[in-house]
PDB file of N, CA and C in Angstrom:
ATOM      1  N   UNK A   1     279.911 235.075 173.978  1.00  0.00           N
ATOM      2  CA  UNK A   1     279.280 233.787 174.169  1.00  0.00           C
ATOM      3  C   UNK A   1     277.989 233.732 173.350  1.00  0.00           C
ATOM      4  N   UNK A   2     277.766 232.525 172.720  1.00  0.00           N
ATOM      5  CA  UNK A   2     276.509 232.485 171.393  1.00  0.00           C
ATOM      6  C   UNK A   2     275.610 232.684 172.600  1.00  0.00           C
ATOM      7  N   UNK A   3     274.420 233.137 172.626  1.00  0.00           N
ATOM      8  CA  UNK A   3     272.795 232.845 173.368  1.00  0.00           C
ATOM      9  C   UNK A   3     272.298 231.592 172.929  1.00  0.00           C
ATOM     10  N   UNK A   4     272.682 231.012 172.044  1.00  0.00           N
ATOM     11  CA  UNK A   4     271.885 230.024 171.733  1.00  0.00           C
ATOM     12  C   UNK A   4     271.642 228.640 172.903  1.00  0.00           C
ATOM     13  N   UNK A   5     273.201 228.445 173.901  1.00  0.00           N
ATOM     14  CA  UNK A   5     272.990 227.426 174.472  1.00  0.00           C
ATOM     15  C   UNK A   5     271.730 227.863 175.608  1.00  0.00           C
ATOM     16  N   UNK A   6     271.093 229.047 176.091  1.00  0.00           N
ATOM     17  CA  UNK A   6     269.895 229.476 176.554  1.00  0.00           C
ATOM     18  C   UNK A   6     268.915 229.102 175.823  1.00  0.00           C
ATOM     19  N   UNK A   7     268.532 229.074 174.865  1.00  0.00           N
ATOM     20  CA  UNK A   7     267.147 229.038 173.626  1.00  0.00           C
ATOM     21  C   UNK A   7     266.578 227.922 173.819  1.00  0.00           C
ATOM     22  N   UNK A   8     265.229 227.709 173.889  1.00  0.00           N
ATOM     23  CA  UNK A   8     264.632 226.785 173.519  1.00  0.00           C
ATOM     24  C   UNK A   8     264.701 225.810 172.591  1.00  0.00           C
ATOM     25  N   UNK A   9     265.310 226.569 171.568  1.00  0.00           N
ATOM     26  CA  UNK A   9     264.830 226.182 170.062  1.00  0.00           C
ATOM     27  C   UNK A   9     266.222 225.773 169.393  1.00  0.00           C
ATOM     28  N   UNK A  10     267.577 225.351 170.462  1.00  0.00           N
ATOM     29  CA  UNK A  10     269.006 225.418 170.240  1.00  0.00           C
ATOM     30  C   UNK A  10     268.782 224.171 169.567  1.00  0.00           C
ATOM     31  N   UNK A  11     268.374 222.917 169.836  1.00  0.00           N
ATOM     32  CA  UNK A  11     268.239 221.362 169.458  1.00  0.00           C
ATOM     33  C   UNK A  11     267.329 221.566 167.315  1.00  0.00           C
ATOM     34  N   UNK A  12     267.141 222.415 167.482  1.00  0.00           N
ATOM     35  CA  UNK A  12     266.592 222.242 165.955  1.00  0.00           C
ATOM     36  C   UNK A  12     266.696 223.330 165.103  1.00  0.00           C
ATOM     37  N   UNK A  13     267.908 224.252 165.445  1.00  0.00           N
ATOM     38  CA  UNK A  13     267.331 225.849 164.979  1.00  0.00           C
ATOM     39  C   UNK A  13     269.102 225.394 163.886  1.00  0.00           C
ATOM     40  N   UNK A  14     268.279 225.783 162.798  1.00  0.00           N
ATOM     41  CA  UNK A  14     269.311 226.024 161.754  1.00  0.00           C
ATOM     42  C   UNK A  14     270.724 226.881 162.124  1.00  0.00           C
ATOM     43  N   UNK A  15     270.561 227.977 162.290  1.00  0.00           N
ATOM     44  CA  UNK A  15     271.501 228.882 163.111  1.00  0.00           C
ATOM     45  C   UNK A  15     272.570 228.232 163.581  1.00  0.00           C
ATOM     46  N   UNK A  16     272.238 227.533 164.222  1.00  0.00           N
ATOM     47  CA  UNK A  16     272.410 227.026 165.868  1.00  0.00           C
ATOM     48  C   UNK A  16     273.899 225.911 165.232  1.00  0.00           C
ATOM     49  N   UNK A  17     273.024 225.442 164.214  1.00  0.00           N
ATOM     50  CA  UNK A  17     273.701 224.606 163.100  1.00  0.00           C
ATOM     51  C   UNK A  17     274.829 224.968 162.331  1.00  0.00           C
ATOM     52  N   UNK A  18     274.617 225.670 161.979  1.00  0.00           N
ATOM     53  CA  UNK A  18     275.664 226.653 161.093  1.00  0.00           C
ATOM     54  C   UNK A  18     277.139 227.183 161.999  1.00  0.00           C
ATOM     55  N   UNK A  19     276.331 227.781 163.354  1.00  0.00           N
ATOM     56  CA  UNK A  19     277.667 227.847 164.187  1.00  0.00           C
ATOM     57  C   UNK A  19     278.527 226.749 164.636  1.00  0.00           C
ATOM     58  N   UNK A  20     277.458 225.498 164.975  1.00  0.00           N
ATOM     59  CA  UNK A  20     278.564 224.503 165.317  1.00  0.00           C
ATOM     60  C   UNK A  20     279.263 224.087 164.176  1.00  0.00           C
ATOM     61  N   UNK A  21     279.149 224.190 163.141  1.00  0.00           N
ATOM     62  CA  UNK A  21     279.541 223.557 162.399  1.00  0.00           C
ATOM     63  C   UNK A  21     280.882 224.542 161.877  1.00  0.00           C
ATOM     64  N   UNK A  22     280.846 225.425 161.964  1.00  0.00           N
ATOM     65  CA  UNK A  22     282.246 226.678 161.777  1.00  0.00           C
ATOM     66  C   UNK A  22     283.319 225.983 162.989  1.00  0.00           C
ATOM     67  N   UNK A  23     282.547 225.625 164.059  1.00  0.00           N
ATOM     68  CA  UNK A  23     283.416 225.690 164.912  1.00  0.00           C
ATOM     69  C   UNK A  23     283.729 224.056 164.816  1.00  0.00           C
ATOM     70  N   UNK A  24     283.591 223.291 164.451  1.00  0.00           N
ATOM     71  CA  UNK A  24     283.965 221.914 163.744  1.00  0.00           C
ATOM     72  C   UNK A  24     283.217 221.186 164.974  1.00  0.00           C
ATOM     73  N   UNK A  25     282.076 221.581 165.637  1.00  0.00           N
ATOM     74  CA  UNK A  25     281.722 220.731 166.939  1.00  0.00           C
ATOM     75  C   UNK A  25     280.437 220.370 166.466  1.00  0.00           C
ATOM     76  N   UNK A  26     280.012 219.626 165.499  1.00  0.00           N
ATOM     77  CA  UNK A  26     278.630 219.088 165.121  1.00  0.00           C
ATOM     78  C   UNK A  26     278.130 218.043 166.285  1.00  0.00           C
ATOM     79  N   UNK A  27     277.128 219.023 166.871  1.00  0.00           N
ATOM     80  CA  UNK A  27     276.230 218.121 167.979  1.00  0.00           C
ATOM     81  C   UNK A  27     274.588 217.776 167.735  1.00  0.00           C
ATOM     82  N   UNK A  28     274.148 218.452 166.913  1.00  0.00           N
ATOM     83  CA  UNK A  28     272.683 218.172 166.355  1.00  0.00           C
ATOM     84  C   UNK A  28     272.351 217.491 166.396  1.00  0.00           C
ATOM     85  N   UNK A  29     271.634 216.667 167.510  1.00  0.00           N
ATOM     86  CA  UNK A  29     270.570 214.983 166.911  1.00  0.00           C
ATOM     87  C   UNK A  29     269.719 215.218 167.065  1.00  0.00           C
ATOM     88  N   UNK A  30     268.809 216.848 167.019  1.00  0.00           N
ATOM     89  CA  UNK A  30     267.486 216.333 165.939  1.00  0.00           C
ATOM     90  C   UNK A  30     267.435 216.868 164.496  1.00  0.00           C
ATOM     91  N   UNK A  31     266.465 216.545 163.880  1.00  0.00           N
ATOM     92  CA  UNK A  31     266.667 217.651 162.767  1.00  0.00           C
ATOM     93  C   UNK A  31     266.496 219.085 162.714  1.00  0.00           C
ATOM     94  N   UNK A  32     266.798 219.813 162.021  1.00  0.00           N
ATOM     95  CA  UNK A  32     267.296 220.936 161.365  1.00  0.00           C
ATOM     96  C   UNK A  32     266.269 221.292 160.879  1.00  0.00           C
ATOM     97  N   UNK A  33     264.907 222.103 161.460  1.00  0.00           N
ATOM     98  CA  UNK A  33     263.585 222.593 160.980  1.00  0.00           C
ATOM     99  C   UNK A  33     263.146 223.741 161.741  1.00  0.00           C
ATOM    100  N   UNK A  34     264.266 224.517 162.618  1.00  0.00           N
ATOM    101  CA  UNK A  34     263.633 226.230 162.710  1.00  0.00           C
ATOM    102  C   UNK A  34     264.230 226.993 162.760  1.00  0.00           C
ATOM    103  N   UNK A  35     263.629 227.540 161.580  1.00  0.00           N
ATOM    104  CA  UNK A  35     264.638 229.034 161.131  1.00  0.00           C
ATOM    105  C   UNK A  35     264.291 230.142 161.831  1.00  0.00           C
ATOM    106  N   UNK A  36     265.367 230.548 162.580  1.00  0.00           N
ATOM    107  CA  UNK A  36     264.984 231.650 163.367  1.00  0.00           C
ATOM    108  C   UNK A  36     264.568 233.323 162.442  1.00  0.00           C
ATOM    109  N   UNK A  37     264.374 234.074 163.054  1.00  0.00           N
ATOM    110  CA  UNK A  37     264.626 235.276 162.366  1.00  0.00           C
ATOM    111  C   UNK A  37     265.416 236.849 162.867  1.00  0.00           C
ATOM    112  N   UNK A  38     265.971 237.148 161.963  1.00  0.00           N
ATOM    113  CA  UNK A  38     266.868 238.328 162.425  1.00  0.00           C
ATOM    114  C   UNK A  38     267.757 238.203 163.125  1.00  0.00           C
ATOM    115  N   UNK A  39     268.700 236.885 162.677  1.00  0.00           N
ATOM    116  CA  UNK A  39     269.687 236.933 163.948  1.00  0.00           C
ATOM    117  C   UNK A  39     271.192 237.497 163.314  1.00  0.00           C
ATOM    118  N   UNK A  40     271.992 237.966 164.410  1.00  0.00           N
ATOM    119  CA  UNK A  40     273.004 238.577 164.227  1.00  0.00           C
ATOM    120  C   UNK A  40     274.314 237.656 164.540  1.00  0.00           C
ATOM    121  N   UNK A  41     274.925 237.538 163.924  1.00  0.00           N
ATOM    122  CA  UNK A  41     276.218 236.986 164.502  1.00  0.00           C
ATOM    123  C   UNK A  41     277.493 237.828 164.046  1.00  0.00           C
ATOM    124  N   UNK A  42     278.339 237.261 165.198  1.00  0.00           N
ATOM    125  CA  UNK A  42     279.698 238.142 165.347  1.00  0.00           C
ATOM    126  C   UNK A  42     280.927 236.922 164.996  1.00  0.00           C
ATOM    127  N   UNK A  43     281.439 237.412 164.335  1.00  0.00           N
ATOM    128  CA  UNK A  43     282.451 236.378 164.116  1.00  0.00           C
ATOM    129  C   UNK A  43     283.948 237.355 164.648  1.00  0.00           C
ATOM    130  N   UNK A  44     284.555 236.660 165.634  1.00  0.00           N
ATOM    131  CA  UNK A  44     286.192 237.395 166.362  1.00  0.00           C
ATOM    132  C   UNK A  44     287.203 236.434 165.252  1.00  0.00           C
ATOM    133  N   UNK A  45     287.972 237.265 164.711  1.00  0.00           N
ATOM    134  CA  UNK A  45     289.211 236.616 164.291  1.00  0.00           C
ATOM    135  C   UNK A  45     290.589 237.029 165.129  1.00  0.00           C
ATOM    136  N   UNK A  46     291.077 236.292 165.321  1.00  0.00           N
ATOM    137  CA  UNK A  46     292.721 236.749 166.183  1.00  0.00           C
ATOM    138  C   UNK A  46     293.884 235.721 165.295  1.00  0.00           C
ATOM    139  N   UNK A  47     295.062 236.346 165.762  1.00  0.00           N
ATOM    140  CA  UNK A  47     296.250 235.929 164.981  1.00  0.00           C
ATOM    141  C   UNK A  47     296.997 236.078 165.739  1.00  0.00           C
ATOM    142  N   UNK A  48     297.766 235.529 166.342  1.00  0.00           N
ATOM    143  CA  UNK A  48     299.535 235.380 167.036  1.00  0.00           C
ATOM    144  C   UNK A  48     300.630 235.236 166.267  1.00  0.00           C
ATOM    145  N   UNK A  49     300.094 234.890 164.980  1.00  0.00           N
ATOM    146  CA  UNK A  49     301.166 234.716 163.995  1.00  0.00           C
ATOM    147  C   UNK A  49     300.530 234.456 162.778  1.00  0.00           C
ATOM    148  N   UNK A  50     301.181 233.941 161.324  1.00  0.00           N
ATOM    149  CA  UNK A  50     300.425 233.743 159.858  1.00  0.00           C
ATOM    150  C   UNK A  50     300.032 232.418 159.708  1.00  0.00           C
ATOM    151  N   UNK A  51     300.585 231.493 161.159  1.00  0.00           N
ATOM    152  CA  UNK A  51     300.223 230.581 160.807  1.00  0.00           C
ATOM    153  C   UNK A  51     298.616 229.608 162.014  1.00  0.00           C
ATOM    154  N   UNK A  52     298.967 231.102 162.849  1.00  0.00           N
ATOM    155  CA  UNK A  52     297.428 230.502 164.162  1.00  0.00           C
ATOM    156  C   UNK A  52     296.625 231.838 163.928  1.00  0.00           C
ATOM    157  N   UNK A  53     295.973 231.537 163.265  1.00  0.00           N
ATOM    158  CA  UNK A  53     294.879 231.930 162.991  1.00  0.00           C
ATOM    159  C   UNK A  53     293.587 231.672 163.711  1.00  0.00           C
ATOM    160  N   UNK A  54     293.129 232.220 164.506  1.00  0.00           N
ATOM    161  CA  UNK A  54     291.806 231.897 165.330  1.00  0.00           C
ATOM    162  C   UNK A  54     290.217 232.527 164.874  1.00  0.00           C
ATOM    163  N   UNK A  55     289.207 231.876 164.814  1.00  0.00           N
ATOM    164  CA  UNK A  55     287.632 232.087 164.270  1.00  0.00           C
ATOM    165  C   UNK A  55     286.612 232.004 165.529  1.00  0.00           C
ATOM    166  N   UNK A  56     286.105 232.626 166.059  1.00  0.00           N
ATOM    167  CA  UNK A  56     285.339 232.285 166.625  1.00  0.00           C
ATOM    168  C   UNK A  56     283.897 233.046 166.474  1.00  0.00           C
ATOM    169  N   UNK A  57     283.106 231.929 166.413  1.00  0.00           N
ATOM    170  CA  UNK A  57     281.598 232.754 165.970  1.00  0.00           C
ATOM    171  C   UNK A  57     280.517 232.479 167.364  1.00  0.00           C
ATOM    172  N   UNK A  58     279.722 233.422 167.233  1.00  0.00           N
ATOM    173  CA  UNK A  58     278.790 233.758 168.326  1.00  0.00           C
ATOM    174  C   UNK A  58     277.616 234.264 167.399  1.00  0.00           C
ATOM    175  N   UNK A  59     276.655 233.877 168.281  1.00  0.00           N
ATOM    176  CA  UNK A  59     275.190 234.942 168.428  1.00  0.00           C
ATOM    177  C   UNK A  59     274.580 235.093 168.741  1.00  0.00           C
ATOM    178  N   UNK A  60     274.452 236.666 168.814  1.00  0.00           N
ATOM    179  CA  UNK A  60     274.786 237.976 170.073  1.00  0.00           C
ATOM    180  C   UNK A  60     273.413 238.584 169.940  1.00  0.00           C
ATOM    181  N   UNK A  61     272.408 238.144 168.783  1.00  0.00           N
ATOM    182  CA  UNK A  61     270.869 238.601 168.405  1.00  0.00           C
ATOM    183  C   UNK A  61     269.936 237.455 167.990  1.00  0.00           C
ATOM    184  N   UNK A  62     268.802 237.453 168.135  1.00  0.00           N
ATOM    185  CA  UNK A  62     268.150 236.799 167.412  1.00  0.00           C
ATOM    186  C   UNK A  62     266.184 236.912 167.647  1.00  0.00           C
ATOM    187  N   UNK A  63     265.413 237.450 166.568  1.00  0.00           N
ATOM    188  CA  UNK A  63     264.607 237.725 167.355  1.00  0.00           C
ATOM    189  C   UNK A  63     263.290 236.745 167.581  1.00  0.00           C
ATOM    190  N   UNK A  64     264.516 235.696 167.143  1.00  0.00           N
ATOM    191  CA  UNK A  64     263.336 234.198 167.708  1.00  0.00           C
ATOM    192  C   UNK A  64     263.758 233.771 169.120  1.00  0.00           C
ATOM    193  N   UNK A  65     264.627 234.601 169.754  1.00  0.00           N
ATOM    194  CA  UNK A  65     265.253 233.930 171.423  1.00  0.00           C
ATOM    195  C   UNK A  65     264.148 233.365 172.578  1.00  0.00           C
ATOM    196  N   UNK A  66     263.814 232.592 172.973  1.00  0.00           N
ATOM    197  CA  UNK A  66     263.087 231.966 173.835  1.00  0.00           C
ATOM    198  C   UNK A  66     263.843 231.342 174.840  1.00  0.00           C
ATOM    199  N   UNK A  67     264.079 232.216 176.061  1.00  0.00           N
ATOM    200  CA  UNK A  67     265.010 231.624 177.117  1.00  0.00           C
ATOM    201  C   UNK A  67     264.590 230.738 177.667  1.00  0.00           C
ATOM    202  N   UNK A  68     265.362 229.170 177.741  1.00  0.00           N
ATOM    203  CA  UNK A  68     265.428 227.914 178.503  1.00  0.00           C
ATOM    204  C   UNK A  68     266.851 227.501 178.987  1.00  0.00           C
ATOM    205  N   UNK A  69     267.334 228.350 180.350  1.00  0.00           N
ATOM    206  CA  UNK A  69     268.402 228.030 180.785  1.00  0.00           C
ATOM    207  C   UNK A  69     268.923 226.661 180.600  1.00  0.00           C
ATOM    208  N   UNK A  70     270.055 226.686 180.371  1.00  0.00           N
ATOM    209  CA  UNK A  70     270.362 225.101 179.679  1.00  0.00           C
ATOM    210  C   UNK A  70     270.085 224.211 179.006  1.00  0.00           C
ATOM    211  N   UNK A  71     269.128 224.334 178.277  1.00  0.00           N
ATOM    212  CA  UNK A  71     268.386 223.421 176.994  1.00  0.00           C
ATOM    213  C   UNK A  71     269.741 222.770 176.468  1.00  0.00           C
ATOM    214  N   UNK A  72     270.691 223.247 175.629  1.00  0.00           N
ATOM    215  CA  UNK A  72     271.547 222.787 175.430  1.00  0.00           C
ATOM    216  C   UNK A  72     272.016 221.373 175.898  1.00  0.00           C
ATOM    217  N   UNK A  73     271.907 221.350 177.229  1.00  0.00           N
ATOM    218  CA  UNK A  73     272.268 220.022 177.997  1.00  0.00           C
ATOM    219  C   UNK A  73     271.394 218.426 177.343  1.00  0.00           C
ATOM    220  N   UNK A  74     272.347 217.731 177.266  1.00  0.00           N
ATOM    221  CA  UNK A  74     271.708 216.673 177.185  1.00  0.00           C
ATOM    222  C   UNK A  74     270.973 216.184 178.609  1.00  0.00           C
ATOM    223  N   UNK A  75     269.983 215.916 178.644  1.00  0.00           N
ATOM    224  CA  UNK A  75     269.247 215.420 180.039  1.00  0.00           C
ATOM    225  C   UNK A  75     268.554 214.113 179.871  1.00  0.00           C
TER     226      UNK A  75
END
């Protein structure tokens, strides 16, 4: 599971950006102005066959993390 939907900084953090956007779920409405630093991501690939191919990205580091349970949420 990414940390990011915890972070403070999920609504503007480039990162944050980059993952939704792998995962085709662009939710960003503010802008795109903090670059975190040192973050790690894990990307899982799986296959059932040549033609389902699965991506899923996470991240699992970052050493700009500032915990705000649920920020993520629209409120």
């Amino acid at each position: 599971m990414c940390i990011c939907v915890n972070c403070r900084h999920v609504n503007s953090c480039e990162t944050y950006y980059f993952i939704s956007t792998q995962h085709n779920q662009i939710k960003q409405t503010n802008i795109v102005k903090f670059k975190p630093s040192r973050t790690l991501i894990k990307v899982n690939i799986s296959s059932h066959s040549e033609k389902d191919i699965k991506v899923d990205w996470d991240l699992v580091e970052c050493l700009s993390f500032v915990e705000d349970p649920g920020k993520w949420l629209i409120k």
